[in-house]
PDB file of N, CA and C in Angstrom:
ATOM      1  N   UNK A   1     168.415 135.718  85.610  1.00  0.00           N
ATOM      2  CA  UNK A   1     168.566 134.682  86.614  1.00  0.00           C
ATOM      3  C   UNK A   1     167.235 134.523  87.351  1.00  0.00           C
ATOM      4  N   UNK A   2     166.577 133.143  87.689  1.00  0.00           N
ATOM      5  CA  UNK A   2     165.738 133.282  88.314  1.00  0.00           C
ATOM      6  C   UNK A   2     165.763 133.407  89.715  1.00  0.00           C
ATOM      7  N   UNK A   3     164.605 133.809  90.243  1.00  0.00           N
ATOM      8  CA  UNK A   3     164.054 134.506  91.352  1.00  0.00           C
ATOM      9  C   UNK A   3     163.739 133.804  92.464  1.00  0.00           C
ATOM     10  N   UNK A   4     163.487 133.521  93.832  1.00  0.00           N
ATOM     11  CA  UNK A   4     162.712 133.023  94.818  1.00  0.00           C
ATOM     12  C   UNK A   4     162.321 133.651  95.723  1.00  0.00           C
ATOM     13  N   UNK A   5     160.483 133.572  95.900  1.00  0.00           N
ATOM     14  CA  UNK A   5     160.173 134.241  97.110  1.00  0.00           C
ATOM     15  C   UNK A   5     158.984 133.483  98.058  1.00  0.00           C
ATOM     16  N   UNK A   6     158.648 134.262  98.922  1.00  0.00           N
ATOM     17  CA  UNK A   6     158.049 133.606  99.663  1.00  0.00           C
ATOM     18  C   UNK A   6     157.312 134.396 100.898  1.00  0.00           C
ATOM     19  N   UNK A   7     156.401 134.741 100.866  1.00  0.00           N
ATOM     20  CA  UNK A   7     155.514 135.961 101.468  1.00  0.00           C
ATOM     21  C   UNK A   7     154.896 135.508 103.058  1.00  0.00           C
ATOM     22  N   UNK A   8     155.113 136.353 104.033  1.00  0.00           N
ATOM     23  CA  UNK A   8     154.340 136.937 105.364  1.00  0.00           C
ATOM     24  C   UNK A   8     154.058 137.536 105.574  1.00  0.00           C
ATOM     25  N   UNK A   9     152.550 136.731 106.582  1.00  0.00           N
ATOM     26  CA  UNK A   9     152.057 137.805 107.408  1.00  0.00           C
ATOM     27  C   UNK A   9     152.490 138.688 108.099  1.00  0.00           C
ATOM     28  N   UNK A  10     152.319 140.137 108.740  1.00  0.00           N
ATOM     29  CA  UNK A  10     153.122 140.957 109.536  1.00  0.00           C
ATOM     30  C   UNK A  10     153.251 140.597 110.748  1.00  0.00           C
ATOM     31  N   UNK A  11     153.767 139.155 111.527  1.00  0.00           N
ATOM     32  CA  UNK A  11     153.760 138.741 112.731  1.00  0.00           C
ATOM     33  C   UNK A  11     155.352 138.774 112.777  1.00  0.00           C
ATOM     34  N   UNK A  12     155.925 138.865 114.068  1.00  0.00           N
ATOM     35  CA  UNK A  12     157.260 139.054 114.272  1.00  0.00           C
ATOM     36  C   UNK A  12     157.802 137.445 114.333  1.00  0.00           C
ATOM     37  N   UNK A  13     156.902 136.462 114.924  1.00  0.00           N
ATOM     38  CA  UNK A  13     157.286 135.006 114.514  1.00  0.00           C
ATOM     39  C   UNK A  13     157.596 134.727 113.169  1.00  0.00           C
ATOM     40  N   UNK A  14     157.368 135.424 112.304  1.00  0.00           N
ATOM     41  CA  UNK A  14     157.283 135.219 110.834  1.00  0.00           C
ATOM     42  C   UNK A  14     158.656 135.783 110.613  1.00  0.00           C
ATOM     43  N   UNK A  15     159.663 137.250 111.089  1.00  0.00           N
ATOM     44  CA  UNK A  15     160.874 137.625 111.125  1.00  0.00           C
ATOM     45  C   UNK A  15     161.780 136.126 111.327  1.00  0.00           C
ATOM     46  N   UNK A  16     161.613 135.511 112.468  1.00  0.00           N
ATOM     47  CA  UNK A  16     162.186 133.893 112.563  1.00  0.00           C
ATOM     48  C   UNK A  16     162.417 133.496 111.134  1.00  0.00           C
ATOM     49  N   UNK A  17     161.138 133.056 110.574  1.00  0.00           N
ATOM     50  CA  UNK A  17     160.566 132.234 109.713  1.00  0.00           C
ATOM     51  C   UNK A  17     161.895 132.528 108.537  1.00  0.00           C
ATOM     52  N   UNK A  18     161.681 133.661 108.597  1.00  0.00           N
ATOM     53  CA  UNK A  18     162.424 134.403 107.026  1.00  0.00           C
ATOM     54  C   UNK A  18     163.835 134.386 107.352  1.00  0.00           C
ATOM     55  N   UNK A  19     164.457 134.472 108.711  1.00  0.00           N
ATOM     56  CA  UNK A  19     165.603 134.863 108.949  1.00  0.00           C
ATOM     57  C   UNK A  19     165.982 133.053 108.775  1.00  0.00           C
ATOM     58  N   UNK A  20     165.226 132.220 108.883  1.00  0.00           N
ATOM     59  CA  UNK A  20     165.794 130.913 108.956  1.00  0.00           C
ATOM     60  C   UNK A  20     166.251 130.339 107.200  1.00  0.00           C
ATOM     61  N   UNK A  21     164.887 130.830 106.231  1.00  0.00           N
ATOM     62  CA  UNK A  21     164.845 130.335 105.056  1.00  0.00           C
ATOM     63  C   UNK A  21     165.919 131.267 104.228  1.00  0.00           C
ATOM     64  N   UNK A  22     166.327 132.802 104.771  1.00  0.00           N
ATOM     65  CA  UNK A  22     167.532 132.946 104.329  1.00  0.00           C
ATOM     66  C   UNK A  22     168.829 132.102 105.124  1.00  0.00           C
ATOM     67  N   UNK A  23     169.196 132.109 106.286  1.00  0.00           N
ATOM     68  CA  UNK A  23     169.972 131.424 106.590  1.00  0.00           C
ATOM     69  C   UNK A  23     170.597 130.349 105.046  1.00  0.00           C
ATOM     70  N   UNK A  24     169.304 129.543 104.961  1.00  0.00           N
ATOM     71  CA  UNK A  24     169.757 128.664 104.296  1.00  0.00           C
ATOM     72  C   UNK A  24     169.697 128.391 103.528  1.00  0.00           C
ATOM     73  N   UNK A  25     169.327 128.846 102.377  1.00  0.00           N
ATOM     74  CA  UNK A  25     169.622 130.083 101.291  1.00  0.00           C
ATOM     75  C   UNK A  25     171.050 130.345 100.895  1.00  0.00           C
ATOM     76  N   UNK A  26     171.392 131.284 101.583  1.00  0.00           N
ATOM     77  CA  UNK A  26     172.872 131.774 101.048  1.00  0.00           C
ATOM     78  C   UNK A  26     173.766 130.633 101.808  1.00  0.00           C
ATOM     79  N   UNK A  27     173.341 130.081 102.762  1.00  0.00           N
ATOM     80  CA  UNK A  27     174.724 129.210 103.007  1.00  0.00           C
ATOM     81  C   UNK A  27     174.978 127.827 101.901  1.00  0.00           C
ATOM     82  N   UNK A  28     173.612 127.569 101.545  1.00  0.00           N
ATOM     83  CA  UNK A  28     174.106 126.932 100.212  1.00  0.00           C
ATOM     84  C   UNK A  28     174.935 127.337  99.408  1.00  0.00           C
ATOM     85  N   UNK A  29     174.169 128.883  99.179  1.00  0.00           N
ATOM     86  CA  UNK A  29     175.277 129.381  97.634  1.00  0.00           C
ATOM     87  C   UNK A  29     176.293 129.779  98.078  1.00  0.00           C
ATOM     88  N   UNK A  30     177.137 129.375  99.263  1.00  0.00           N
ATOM     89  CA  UNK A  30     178.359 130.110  99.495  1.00  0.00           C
ATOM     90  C   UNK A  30     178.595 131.398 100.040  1.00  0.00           C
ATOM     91  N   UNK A  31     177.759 131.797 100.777  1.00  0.00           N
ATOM     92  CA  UNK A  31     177.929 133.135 101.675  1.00  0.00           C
ATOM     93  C   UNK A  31     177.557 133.095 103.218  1.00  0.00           C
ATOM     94  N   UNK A  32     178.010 134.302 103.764  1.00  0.00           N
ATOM     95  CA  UNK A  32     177.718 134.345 104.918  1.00  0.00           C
ATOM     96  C   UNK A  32     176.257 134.263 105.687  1.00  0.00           C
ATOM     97  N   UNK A  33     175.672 133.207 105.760  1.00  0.00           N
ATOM     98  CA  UNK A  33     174.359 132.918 106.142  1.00  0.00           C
ATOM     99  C   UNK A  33     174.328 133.776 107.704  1.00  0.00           C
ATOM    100  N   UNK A  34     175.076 133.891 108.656  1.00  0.00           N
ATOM    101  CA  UNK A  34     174.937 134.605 109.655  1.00  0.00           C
ATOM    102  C   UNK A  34     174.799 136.057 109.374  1.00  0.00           C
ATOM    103  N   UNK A  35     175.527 136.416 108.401  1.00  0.00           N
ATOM    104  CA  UNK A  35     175.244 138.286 108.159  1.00  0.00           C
ATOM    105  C   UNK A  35     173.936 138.258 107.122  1.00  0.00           C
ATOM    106  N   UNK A  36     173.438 136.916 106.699  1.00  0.00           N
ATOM    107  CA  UNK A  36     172.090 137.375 106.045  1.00  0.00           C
ATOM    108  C   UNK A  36     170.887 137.382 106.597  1.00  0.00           C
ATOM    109  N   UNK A  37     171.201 136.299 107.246  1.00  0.00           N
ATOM    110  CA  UNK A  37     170.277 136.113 108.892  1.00  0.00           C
ATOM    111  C   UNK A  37     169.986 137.552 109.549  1.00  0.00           C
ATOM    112  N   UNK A  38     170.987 137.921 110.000  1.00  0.00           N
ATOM    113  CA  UNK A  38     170.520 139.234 110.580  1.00  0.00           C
ATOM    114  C   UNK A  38     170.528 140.859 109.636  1.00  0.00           C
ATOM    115  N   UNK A  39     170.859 140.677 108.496  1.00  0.00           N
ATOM    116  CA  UNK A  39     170.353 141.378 107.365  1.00  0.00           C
ATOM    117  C   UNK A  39     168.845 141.474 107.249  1.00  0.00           C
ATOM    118  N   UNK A  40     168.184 140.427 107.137  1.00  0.00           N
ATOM    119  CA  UNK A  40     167.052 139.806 107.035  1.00  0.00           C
ATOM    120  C   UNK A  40     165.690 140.313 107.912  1.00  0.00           C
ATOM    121  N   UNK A  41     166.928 139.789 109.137  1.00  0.00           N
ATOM    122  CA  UNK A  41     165.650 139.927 110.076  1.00  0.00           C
ATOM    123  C   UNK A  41     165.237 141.559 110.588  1.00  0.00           C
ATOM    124  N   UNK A  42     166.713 142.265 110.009  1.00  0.00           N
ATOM    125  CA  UNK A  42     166.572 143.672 110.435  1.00  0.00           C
ATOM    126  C   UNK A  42     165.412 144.116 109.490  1.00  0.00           C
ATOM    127  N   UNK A  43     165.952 144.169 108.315  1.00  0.00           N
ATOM    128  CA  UNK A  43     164.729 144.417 107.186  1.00  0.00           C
ATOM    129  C   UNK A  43     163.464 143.995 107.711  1.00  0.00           C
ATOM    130  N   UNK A  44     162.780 142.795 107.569  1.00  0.00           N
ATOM    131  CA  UNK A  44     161.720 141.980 107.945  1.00  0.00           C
ATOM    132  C   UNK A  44     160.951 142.326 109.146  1.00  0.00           C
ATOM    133  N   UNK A  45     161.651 142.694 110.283  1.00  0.00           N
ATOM    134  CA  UNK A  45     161.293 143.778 111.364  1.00  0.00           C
ATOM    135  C   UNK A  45     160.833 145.071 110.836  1.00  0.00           C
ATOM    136  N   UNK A  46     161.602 145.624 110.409  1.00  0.00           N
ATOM    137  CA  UNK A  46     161.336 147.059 109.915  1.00  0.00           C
ATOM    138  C   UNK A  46     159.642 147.012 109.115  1.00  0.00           C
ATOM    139  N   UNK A  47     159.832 145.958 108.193  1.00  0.00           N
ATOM    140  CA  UNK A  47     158.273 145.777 107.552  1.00  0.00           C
ATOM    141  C   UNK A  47     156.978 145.637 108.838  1.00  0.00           C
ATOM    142  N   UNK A  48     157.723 144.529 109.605  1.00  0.00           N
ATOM    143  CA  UNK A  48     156.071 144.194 110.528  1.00  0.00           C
ATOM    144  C   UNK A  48     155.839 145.421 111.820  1.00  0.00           C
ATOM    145  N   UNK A  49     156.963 145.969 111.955  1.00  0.00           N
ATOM    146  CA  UNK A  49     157.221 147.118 113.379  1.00  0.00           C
ATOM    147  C   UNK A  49     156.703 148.415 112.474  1.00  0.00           C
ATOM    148  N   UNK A  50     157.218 148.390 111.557  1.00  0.00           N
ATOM    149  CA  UNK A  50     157.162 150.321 110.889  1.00  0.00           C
ATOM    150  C   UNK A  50     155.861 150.606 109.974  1.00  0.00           C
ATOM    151  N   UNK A  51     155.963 149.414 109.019  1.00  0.00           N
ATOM    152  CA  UNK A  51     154.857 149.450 108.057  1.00  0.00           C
ATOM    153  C   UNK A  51     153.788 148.727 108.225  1.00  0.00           C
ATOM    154  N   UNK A  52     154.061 148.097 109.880  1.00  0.00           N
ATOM    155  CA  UNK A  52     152.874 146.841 109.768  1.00  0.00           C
ATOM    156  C   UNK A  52     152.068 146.387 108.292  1.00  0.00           C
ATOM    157  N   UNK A  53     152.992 145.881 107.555  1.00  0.00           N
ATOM    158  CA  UNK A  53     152.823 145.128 106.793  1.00  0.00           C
ATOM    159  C   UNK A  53     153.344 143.720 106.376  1.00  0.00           C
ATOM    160  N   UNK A  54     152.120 142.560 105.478  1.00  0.00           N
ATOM    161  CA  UNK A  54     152.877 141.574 104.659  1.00  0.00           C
ATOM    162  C   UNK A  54     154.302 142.177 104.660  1.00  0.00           C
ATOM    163  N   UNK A  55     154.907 141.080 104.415  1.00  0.00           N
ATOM    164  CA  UNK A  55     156.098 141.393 103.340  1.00  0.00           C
ATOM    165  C   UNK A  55     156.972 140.052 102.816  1.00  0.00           C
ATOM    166  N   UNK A  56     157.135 140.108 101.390  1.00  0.00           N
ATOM    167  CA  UNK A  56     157.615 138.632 100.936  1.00  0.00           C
ATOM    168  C   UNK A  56     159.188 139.170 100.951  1.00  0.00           C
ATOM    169  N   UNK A  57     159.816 137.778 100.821  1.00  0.00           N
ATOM    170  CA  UNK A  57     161.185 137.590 100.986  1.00  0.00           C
ATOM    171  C   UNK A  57     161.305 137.358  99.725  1.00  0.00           C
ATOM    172  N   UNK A  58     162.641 137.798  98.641  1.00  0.00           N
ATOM    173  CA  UNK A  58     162.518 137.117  97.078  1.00  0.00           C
ATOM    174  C   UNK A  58     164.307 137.668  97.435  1.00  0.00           C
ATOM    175  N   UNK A  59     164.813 136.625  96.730  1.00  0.00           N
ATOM    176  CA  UNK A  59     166.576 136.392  96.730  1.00  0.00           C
ATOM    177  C   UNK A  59     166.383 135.822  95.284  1.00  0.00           C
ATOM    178  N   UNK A  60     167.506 136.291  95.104  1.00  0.00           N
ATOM    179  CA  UNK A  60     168.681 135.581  93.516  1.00  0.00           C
ATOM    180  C   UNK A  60     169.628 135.907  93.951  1.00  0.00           C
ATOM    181  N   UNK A  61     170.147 134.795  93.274  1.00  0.00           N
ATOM    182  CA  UNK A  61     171.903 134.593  93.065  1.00  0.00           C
ATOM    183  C   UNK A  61     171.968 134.984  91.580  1.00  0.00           C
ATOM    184  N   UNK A  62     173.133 135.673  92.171  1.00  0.00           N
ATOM    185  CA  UNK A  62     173.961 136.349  90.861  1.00  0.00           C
ATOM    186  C   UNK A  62     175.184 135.856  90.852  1.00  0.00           C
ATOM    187  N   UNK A  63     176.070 136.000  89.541  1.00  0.00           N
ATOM    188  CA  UNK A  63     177.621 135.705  89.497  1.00  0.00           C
ATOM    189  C   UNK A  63     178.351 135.595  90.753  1.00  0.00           C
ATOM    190  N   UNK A  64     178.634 136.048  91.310  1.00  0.00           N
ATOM    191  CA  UNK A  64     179.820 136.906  92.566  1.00  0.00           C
ATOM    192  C   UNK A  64     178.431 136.716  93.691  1.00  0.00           C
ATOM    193  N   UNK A  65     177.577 137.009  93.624  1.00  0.00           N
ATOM    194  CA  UNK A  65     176.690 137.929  95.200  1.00  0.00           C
ATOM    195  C   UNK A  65     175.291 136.988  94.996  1.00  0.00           C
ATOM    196  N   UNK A  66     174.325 137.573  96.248  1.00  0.00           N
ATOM    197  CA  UNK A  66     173.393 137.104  96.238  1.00  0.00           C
ATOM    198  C   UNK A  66     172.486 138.347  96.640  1.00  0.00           C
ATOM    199  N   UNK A  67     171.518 138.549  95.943  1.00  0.00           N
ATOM    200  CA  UNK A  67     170.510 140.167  96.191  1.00  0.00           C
ATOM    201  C   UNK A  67     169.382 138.998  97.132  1.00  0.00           C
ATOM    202  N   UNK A  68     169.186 139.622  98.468  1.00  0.00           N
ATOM    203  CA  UNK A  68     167.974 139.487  99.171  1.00  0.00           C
ATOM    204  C   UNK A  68     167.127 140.994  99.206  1.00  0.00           C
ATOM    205  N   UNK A  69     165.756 140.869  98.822  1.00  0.00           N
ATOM    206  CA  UNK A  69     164.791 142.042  98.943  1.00  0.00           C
ATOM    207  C   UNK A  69     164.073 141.334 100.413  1.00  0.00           C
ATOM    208  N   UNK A  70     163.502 142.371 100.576  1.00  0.00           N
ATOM    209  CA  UNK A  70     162.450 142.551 101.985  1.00  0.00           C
ATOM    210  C   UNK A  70     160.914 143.379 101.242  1.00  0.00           C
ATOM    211  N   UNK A  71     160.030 143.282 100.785  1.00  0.00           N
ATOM    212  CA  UNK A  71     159.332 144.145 100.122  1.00  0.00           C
ATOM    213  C   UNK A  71     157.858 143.806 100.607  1.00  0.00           C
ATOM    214  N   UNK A  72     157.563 145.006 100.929  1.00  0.00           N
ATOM    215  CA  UNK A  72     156.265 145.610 101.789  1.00  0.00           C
ATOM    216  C   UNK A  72     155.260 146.250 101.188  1.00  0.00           C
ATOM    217  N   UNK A  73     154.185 146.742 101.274  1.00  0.00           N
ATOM    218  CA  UNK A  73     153.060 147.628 100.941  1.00  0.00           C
ATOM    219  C   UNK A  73     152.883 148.748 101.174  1.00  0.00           C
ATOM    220  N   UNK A  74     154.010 149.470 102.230  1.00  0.00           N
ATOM    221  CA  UNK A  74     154.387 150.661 102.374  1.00  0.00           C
ATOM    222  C   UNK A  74     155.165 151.685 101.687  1.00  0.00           C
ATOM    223  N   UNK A  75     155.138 151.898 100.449  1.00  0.00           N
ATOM    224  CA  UNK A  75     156.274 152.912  99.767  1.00  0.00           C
ATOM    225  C   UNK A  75     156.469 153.985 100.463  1.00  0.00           C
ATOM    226  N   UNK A  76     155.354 155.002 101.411  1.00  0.00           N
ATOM    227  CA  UNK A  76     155.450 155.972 101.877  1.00  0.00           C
ATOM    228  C   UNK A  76     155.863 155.808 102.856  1.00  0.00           C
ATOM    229  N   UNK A  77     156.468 154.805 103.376  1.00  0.00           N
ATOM    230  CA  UNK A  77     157.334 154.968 104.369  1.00  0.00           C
ATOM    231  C   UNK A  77     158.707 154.666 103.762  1.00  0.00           C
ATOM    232  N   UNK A  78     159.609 155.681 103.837  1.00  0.00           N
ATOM    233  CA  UNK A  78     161.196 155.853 103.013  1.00  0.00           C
ATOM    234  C   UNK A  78     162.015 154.679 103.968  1.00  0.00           C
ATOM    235  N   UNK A  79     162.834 154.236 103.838  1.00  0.00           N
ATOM    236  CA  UNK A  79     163.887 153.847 104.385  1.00  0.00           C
ATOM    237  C   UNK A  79     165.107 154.602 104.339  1.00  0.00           C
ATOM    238  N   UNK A  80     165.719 154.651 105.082  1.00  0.00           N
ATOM    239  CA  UNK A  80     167.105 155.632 104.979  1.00  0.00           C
ATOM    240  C   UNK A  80     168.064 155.482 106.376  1.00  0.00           C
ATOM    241  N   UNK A  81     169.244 155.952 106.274  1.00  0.00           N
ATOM    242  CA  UNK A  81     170.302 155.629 107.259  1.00  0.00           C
ATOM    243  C   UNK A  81     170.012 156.944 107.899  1.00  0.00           C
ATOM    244  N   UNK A  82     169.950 156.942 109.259  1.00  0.00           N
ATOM    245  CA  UNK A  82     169.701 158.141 110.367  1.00  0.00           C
ATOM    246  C   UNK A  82     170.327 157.750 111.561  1.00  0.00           C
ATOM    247  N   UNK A  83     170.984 158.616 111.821  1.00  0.00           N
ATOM    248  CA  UNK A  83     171.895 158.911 113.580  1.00  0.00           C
ATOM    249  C   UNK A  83     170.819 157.589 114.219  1.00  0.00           C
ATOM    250  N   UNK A  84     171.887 156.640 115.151  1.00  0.00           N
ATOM    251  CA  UNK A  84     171.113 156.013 115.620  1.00  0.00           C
ATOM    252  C   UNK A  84     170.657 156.823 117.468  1.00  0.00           C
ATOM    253  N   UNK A  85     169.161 156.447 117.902  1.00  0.00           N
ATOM    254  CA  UNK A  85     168.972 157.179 119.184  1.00  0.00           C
ATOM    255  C   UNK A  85     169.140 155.347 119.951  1.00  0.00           C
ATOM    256  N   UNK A  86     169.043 156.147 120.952  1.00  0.00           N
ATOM    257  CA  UNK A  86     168.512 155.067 122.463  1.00  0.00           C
ATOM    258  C   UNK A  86     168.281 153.498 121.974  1.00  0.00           C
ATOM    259  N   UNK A  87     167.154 154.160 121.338  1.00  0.00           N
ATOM    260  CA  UNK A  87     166.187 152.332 121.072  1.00  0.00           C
ATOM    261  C   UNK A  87     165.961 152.228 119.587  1.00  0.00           C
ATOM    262  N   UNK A  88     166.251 153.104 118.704  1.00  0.00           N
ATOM    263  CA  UNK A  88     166.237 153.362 117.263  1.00  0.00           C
ATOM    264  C   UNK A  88     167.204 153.749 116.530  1.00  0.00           C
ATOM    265  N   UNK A  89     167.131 153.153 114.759  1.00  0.00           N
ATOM    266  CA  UNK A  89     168.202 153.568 114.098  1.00  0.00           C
ATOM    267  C   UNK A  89     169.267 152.881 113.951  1.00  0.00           C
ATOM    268  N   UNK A  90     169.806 151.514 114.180  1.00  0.00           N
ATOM    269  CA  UNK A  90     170.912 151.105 113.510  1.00  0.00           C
ATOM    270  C   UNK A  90     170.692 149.685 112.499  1.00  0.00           C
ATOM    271  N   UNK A  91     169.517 149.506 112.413  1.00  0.00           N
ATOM    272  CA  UNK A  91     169.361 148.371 111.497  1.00  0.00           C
ATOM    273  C   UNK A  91     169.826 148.871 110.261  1.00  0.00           C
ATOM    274  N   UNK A  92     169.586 149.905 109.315  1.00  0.00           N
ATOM    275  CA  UNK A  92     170.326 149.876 107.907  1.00  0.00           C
ATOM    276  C   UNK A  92     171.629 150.366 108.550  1.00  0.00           C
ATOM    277  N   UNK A  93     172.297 150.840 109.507  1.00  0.00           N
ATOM    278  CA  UNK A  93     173.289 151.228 109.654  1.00  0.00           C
ATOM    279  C   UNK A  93     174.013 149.981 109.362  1.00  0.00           C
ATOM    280  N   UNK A  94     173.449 148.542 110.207  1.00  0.00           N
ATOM    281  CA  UNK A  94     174.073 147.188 110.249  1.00  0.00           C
ATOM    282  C   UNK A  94     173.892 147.046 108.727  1.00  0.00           C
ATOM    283  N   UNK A  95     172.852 147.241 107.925  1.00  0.00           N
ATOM    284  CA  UNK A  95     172.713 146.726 106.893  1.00  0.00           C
ATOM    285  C   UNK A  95     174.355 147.033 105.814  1.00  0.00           C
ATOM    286  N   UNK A  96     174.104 148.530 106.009  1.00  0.00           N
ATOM    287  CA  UNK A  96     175.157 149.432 105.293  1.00  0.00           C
ATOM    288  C   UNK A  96     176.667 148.096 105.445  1.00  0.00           C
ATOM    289  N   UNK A  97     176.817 148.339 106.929  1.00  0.00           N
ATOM    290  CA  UNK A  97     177.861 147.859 107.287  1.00  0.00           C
ATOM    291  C   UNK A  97     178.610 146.416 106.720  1.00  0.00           C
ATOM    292  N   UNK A  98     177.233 145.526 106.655  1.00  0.00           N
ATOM    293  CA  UNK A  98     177.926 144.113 106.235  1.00  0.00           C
ATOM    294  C   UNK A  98     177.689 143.692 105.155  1.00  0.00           C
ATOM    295  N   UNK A  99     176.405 144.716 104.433  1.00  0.00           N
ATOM    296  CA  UNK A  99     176.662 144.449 102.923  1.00  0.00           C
ATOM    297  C   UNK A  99     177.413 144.639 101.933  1.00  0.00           C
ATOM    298  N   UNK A 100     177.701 144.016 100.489  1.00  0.00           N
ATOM    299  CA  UNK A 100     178.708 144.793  99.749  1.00  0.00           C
ATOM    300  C   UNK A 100     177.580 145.850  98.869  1.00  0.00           C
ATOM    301  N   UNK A 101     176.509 145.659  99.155  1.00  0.00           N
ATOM    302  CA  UNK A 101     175.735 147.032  98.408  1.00  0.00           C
ATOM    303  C   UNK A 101     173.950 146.911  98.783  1.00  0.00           C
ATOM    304  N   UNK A 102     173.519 147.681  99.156  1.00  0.00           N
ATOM    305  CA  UNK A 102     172.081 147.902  99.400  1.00  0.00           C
ATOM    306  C   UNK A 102     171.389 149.123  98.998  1.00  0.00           C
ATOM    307  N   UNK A 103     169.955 149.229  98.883  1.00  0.00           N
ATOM    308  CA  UNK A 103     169.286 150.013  98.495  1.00  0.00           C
ATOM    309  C   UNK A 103     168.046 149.964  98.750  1.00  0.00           C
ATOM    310  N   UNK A 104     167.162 150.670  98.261  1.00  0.00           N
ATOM    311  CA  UNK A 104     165.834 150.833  98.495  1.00  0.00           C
ATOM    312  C   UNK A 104     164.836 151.398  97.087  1.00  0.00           C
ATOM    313  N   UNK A 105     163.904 150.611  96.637  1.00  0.00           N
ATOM    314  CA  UNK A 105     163.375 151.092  95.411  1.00  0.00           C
ATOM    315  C   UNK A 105     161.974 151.197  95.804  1.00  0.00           C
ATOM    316  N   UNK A 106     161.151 152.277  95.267  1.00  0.00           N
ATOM    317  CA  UNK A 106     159.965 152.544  95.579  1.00  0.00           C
ATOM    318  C   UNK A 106     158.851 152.570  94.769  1.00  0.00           C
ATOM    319  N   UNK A 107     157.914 151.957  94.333  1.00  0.00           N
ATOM    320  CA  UNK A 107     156.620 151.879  93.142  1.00  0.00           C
ATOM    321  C   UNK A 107     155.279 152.587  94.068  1.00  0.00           C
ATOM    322  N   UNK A 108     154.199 153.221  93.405  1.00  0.00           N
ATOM    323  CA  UNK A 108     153.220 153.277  93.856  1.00  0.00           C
ATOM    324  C   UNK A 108     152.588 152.485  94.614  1.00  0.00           C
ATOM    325  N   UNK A 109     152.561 151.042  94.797  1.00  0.00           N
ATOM    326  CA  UNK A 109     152.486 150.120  95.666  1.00  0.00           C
ATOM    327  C   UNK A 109     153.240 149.636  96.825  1.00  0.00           C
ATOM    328  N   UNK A 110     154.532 149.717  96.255  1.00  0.00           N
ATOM    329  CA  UNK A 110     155.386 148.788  97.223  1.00  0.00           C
ATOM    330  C   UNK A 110     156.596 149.344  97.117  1.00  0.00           C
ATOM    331  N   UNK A 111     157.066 148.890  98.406  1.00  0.00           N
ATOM    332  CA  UNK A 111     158.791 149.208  98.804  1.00  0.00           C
ATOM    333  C   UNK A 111     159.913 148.350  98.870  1.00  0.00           C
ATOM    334  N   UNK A 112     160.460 148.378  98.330  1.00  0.00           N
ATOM    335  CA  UNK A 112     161.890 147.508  98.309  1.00  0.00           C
ATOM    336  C   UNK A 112     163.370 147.744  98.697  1.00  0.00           C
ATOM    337  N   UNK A 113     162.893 146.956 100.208  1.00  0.00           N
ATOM    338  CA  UNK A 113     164.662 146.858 100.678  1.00  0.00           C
ATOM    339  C   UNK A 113     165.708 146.209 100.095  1.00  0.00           C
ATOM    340  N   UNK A 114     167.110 146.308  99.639  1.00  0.00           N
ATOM    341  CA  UNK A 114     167.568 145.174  99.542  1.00  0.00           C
ATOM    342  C   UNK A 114     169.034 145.258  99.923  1.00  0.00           C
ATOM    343  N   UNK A 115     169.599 144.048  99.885  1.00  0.00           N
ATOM    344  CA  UNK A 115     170.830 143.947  99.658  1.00  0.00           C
ATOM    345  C   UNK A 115     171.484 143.082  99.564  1.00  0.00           C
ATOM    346  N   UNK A 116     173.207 142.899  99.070  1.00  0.00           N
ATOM    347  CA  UNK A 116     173.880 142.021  98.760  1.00  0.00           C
ATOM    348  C   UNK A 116     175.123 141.695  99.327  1.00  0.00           C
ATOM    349  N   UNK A 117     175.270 140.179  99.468  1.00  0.00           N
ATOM    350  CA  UNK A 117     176.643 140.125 100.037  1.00  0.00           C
ATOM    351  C   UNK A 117     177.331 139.060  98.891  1.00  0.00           C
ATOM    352  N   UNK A 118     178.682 138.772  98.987  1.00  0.00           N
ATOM    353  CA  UNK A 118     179.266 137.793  98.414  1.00  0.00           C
ATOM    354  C   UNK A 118     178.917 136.618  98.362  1.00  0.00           C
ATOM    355  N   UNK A 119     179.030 135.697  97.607  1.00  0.00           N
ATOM    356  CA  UNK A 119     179.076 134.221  97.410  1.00  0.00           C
ATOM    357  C   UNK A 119     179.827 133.437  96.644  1.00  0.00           C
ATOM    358  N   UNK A 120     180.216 132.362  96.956  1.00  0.00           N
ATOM    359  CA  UNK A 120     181.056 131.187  96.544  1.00  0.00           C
ATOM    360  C   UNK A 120     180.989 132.078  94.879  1.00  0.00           C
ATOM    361  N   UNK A 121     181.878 131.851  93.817  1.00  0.00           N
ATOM    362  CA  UNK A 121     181.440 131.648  92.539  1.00  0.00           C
ATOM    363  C   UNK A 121     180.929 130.506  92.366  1.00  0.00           C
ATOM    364  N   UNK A 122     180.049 130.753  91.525  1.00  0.00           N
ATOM    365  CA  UNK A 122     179.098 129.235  90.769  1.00  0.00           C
ATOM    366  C   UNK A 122     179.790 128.695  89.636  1.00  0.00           C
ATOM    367  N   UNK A 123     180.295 127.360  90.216  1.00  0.00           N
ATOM    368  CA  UNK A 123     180.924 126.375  89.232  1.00  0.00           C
ATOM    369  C   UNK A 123     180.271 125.855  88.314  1.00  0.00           C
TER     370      UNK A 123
END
């Protein structure tokens, strides 16, 4: 299936940017554009706050779901679910929560958030 992406600078105006072009994105293909929205922007934060890095946005639709990645220049920085504190810690918790599946893949270069929620079937 093909692919779409679309790359930023590490500015937090740019989190907007991405949280808008998913918005509308999955609400085409039949999913919850509000839980990708803030799927999105949690990820997309995490890139410009943690890894101060680029990071492009790339989605496909699949059968049933739609996979959004978040992918950065940071591999050595892990992603992972941790006790949330005070002011830190529940963005993959949210992620966990409203996706039907997420993950994280790591190359010598780059890091990849992702995850998936439902969508319309494609007629």
């Amino acid at each position: 299936m093909p692919q779409d992406q679309m790359t930023f600078e590490p500015d937090v105006g740019n989190v907007r940017r991405a949280r808008r072009v998913i918005h509308d994105v999955v609400s085409a293909a039949g999913g919850d554009a509000d839980a990708a929205e803030l799927l999105t922007a949690e990820l997309a934060t995490n890139a410009v706050i943690h890894a101060e890095s680029s990071f492009t946005l790339r989605w496909q639709r699949q059968p049933s779901s739609i996979r959004i990645e978040v992918v950065n220049d940071a591999p050595e920085m892990i992603a992972k679910l941790v006790a949330a504190s005070g002011e830190h810690g529940r963005g993959l918790s949210i992620v966990d929560q409203l996706s039907c599946a997420w993950g994280v893949e790591t190359s010598p270069e780059s890091k990849v958030v992702w995850f998936e929620l439902p969508i319309a079937a494609a007629s």
